[in-house]
PDB file of N, CA and C in Angstrom:
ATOM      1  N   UNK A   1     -17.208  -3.087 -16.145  1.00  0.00           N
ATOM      2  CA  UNK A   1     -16.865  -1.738 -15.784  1.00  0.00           C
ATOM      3  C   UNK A   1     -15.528  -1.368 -16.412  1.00  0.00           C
ATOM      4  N   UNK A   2     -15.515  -0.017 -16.993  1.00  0.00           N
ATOM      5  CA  UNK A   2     -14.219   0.148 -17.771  1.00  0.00           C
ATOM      6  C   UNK A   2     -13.569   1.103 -16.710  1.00  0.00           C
ATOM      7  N   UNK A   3     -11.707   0.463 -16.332  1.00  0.00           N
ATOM      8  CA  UNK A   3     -11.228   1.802 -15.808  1.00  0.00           C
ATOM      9  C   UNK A   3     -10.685   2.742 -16.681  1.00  0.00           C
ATOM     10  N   UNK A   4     -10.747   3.783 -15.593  1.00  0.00           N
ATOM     11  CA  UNK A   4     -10.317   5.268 -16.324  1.00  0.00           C
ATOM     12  C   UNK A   4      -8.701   4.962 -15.659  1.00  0.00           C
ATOM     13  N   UNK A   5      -8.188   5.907 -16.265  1.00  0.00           N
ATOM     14  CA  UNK A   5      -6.476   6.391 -15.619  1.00  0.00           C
ATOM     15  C   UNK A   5      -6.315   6.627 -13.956  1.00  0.00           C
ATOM     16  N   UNK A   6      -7.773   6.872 -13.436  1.00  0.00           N
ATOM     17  CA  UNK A   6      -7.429   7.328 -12.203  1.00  0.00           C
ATOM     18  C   UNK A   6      -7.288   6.049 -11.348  1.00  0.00           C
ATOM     19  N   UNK A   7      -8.523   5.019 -11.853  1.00  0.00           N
ATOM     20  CA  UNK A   7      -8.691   3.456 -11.389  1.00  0.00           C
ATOM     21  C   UNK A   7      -7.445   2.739 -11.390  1.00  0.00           C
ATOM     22  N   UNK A   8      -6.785   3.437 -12.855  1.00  0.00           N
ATOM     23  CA  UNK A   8      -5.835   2.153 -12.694  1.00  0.00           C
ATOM     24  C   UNK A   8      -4.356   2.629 -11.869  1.00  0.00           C
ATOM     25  N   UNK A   9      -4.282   3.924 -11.755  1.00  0.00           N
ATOM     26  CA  UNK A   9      -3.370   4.424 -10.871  1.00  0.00           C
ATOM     27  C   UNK A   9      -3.450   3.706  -9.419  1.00  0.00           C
ATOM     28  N   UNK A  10      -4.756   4.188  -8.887  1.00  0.00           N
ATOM     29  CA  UNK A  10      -5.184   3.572  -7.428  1.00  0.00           C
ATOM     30  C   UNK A  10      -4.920   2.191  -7.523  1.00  0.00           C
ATOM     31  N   UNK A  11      -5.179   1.255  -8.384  1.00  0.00           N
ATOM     32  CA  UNK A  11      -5.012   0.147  -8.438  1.00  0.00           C
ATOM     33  C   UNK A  11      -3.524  -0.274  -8.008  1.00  0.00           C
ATOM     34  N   UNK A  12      -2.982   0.301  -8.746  1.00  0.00           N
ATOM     35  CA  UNK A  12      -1.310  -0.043  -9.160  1.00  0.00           C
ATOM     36  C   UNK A  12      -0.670   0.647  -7.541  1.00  0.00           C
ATOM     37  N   UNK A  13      -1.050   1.608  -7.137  1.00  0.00           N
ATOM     38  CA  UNK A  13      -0.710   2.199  -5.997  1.00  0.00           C
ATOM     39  C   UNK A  13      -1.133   1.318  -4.728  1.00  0.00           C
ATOM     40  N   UNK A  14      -2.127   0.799  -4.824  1.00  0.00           N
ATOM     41  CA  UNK A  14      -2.657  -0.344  -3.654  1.00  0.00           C
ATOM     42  C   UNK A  14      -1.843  -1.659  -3.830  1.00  0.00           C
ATOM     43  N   UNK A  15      -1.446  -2.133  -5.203  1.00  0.00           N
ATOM     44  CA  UNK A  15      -0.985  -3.451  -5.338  1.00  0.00           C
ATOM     45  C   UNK A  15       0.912  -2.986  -5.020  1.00  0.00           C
ATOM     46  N   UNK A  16       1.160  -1.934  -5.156  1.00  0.00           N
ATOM     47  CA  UNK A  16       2.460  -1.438  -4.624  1.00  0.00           C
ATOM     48  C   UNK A  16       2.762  -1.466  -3.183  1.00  0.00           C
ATOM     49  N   UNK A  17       1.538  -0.975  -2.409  1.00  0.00           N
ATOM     50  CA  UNK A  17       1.747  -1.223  -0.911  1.00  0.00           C
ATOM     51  C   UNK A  17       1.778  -2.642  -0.571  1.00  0.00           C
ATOM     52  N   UNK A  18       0.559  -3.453  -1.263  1.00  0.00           N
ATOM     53  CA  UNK A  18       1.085  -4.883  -0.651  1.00  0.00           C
ATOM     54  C   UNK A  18       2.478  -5.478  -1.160  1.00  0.00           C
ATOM     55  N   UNK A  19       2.692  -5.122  -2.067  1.00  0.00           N
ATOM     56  CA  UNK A  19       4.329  -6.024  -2.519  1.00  0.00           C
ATOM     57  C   UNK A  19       5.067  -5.110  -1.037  1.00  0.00           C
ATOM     58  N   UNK A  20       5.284  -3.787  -0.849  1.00  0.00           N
ATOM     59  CA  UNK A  20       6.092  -3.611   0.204  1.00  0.00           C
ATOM     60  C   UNK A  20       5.582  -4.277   2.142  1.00  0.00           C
ATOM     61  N   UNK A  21       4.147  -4.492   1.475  1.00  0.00           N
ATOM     62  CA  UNK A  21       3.959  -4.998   3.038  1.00  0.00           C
ATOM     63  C   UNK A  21       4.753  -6.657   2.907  1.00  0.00           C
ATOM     64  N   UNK A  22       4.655  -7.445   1.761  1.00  0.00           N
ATOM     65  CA  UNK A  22       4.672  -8.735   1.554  1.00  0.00           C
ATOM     66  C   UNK A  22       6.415  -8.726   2.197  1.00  0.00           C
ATOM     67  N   UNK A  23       7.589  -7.450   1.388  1.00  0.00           N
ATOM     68  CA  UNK A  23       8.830  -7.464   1.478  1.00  0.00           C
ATOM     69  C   UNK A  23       9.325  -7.261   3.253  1.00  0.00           C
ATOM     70  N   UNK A  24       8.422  -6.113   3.530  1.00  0.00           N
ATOM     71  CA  UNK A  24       9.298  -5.830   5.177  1.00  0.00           C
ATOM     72  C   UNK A  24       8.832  -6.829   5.919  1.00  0.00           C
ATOM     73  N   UNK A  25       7.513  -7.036   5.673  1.00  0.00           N
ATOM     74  CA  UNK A  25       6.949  -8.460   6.757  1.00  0.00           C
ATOM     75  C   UNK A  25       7.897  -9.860   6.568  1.00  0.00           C
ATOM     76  N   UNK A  26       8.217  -9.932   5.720  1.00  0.00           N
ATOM     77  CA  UNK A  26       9.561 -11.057   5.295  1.00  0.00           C
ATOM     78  C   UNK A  26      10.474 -10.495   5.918  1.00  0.00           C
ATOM     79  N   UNK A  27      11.067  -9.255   5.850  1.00  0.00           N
ATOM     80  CA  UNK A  27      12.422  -8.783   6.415  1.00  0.00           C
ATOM     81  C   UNK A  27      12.209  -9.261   8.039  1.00  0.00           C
ATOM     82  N   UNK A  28      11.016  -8.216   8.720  1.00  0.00           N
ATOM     83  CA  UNK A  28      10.410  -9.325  10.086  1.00  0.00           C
ATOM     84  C   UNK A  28      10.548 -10.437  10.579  1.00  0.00           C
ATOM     85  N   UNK A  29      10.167 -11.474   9.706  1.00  0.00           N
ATOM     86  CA  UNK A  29      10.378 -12.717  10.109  1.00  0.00           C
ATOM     87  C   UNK A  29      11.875 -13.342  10.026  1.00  0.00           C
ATOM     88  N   UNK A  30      12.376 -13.048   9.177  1.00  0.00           N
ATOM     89  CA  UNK A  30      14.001 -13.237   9.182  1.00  0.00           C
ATOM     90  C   UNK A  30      14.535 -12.699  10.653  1.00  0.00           C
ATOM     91  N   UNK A  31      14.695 -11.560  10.556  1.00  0.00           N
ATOM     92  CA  UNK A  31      15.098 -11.068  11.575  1.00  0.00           C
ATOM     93  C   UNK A  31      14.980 -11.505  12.816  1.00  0.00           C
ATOM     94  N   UNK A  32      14.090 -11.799  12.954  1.00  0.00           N
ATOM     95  CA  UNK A  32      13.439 -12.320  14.383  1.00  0.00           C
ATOM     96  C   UNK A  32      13.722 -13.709  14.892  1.00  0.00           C
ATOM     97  N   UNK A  33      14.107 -14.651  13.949  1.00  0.00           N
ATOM     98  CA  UNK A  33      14.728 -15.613  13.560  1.00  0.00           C
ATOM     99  C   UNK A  33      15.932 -16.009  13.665  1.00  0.00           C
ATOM    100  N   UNK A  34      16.683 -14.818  12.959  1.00  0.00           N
ATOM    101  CA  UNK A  34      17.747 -14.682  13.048  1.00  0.00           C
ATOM    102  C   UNK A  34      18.815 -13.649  13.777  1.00  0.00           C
ATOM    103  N   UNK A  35      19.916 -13.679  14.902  1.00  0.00           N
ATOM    104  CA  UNK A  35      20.488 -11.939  14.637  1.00  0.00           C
ATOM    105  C   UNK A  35      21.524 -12.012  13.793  1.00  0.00           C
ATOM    106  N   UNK A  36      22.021 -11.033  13.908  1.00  0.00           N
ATOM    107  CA  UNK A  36      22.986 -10.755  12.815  1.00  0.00           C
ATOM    108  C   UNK A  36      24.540 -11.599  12.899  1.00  0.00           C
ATOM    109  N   UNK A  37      25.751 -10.569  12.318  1.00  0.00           N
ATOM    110  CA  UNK A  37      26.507 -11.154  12.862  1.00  0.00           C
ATOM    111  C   UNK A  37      27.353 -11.547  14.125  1.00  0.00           C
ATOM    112  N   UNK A  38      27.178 -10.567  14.699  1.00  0.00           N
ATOM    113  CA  UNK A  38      27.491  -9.997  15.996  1.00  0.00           C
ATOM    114  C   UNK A  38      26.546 -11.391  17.079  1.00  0.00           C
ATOM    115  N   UNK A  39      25.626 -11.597  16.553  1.00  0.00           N
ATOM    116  CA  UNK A  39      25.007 -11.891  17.909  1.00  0.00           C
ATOM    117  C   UNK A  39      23.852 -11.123  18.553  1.00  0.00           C
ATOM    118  N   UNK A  40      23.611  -9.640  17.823  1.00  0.00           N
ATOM    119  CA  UNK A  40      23.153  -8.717  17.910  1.00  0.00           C
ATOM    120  C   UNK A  40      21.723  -8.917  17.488  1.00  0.00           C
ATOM    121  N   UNK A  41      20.495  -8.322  18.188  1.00  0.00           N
ATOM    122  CA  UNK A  41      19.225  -9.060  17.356  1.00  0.00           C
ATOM    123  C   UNK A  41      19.302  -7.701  15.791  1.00  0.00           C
ATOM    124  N   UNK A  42      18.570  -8.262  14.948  1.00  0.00           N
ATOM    125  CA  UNK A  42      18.479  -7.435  13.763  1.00  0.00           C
ATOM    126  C   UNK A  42      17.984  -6.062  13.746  1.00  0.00           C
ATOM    127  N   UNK A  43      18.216  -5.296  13.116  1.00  0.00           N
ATOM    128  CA  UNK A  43      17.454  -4.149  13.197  1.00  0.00           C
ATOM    129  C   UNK A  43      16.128  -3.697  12.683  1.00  0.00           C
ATOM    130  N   UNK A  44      15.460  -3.283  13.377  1.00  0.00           N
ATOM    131  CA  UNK A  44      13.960  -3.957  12.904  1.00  0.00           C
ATOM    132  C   UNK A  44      13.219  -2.172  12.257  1.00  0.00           C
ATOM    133  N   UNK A  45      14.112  -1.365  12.298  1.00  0.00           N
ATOM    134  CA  UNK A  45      13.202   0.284  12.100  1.00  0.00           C
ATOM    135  C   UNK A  45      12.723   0.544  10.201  1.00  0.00           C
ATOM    136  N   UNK A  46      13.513  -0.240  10.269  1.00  0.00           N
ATOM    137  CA  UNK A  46      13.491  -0.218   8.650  1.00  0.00           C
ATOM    138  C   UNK A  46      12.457  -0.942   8.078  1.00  0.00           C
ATOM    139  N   UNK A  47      12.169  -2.070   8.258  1.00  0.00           N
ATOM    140  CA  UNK A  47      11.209  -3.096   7.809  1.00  0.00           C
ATOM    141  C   UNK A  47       9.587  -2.089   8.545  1.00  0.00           C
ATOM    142  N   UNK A  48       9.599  -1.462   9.984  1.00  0.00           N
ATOM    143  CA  UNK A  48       8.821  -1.410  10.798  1.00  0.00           C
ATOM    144  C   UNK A  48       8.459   0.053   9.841  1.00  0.00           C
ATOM    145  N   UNK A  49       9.390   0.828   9.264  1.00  0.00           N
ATOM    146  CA  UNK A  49       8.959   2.293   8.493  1.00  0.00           C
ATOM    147  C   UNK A  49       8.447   1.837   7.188  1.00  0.00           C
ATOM    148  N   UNK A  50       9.045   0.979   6.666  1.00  0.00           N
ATOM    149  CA  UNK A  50       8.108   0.380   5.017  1.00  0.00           C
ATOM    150  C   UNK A  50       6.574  -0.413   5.537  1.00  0.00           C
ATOM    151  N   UNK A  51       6.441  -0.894   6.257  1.00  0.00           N
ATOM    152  CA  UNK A  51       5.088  -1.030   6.764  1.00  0.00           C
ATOM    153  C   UNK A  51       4.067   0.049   6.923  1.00  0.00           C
ATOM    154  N   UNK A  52       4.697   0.951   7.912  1.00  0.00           N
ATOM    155  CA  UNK A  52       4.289   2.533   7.851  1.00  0.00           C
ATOM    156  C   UNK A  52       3.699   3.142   6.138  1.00  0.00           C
ATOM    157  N   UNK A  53       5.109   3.223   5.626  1.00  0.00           N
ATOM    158  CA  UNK A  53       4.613   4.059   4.461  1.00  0.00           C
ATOM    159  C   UNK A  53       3.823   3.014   3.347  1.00  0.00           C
ATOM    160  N   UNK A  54       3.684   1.393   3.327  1.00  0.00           N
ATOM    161  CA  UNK A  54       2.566   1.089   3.065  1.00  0.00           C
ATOM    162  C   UNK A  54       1.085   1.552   3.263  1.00  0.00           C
ATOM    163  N   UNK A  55       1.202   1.027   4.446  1.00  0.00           N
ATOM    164  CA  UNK A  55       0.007   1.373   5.139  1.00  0.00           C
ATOM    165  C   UNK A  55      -0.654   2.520   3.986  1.00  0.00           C
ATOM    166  N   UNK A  56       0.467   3.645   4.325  1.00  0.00           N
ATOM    167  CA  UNK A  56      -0.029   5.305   3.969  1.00  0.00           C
ATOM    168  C   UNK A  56      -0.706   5.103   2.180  1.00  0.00           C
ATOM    169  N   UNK A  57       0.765   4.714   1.321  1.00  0.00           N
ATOM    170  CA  UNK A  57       0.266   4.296  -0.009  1.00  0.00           C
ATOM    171  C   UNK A  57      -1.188   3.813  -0.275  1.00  0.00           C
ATOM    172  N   UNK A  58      -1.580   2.610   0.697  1.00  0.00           N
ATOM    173  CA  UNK A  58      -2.355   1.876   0.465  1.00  0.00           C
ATOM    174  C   UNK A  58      -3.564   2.886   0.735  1.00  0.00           C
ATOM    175  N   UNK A  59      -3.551   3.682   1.753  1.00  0.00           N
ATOM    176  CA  UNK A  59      -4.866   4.562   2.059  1.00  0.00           C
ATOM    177  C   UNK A  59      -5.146   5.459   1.308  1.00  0.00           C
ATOM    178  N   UNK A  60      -4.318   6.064   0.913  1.00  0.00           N
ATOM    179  CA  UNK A  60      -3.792   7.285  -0.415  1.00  0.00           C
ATOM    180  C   UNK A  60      -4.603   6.533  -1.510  1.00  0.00           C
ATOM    181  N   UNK A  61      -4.245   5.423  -1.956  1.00  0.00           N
ATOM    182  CA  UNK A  61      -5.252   4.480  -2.967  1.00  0.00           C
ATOM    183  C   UNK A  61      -6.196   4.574  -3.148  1.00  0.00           C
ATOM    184  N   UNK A  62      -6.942   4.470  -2.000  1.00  0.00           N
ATOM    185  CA  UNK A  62      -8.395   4.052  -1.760  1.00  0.00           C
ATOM    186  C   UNK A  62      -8.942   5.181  -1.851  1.00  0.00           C
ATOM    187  N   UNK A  63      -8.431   6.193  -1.185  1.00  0.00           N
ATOM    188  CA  UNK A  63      -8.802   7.503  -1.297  1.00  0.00           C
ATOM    189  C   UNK A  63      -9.030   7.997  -2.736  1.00  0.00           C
ATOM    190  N   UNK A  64      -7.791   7.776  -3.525  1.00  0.00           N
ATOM    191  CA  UNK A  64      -8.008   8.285  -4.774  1.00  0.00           C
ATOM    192  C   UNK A  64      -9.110   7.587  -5.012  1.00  0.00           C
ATOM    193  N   UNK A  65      -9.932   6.132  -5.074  1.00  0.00           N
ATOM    194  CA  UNK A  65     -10.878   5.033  -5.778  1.00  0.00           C
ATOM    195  C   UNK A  65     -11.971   5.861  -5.384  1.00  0.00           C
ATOM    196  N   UNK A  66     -12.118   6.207  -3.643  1.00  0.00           N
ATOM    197  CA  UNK A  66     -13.367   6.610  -3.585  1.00  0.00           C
ATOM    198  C   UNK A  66     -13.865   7.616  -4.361  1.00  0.00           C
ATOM    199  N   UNK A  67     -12.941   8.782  -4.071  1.00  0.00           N
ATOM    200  CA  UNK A  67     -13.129   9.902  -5.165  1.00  0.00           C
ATOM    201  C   UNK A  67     -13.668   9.902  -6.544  1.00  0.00           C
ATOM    202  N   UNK A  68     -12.925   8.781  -7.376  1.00  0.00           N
ATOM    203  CA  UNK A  68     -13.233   8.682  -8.626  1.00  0.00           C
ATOM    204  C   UNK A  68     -14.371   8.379  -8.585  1.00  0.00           C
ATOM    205  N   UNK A  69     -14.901   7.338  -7.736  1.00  0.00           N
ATOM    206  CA  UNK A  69     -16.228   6.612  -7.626  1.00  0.00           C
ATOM    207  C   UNK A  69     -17.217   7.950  -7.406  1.00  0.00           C
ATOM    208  N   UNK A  70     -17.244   8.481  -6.673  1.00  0.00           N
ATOM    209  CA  UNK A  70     -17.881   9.980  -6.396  1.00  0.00           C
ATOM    210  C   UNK A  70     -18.118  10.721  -7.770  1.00  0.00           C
ATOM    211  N   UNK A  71     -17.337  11.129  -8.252  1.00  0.00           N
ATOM    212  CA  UNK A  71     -17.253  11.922  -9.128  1.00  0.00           C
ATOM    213  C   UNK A  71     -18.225  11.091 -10.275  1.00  0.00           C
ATOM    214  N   UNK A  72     -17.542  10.166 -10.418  1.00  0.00           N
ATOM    215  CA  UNK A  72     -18.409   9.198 -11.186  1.00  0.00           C
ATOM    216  C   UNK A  72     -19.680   9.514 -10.994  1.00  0.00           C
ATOM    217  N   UNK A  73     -20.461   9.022  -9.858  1.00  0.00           N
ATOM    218  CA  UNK A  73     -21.716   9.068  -9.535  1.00  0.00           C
ATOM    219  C   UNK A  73     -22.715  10.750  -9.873  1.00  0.00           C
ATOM    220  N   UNK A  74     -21.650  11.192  -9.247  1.00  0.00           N
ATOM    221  CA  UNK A  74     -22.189  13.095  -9.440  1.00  0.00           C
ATOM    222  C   UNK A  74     -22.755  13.519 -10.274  1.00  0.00           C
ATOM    223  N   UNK A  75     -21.753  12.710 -11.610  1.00  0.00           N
ATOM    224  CA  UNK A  75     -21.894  13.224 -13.029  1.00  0.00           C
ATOM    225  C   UNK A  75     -22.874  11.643 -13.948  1.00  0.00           C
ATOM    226  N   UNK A  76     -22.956  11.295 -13.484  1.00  0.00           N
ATOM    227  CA  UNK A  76     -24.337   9.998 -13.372  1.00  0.00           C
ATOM    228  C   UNK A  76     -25.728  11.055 -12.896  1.00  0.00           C
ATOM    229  N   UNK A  77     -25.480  11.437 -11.687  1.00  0.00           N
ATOM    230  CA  UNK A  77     -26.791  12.123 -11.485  1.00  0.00           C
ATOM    231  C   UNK A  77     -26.859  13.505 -11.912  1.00  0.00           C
ATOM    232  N   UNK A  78     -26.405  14.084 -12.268  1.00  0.00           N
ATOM    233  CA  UNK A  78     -26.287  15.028 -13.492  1.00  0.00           C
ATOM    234  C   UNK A  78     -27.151  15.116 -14.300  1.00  0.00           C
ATOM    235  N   UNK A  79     -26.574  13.744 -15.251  1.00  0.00           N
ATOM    236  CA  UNK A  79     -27.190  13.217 -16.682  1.00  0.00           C
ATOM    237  C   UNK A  79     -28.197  12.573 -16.540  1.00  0.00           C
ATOM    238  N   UNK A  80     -28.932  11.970 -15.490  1.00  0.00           N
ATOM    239  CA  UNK A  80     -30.004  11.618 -14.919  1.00  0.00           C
ATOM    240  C   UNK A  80     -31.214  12.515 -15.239  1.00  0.00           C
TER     241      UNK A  80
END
């Protein structure tokens, strides 16, 4: 199967959310592990909002894939 520009966007956009899920979920485990200097436990809103806007990236992705896949097909049964 050959991708088009849109495939490899979605692609690159899905493999972007996991590197940020891979980074805050690390920030997570540190944290939790560790507190800071204080004594204080870590602050966790930051790691907990890049999860968030993974998430979102990652769905945004798929969304774009299905689409293409659609369109794809449409114009398959078209030429059919």
């Amino acid at each position: 199967m050959l991708l088009g520009p849109l495939s490899n966007t979605g692609l690159t956009a899905i493999q972007r959310g996991l590197n940020r899920v891979d980074q805050a979920s690390d920030q997570i485990a540190k944290a939790s592990m560790s507190p800071d200097v204080e004594g204080r436990p870590t602050d966790l809103i930051k790691p907990i909002v890049e999860l968030s806007k993974a998430d979102l990236e990652t769905q945004a992705a798929v969304k774009l894939l299905q689409a293409e896949d659609e369109t794809i097909e449409r114009l398959l049964d078209v030429k059919a």
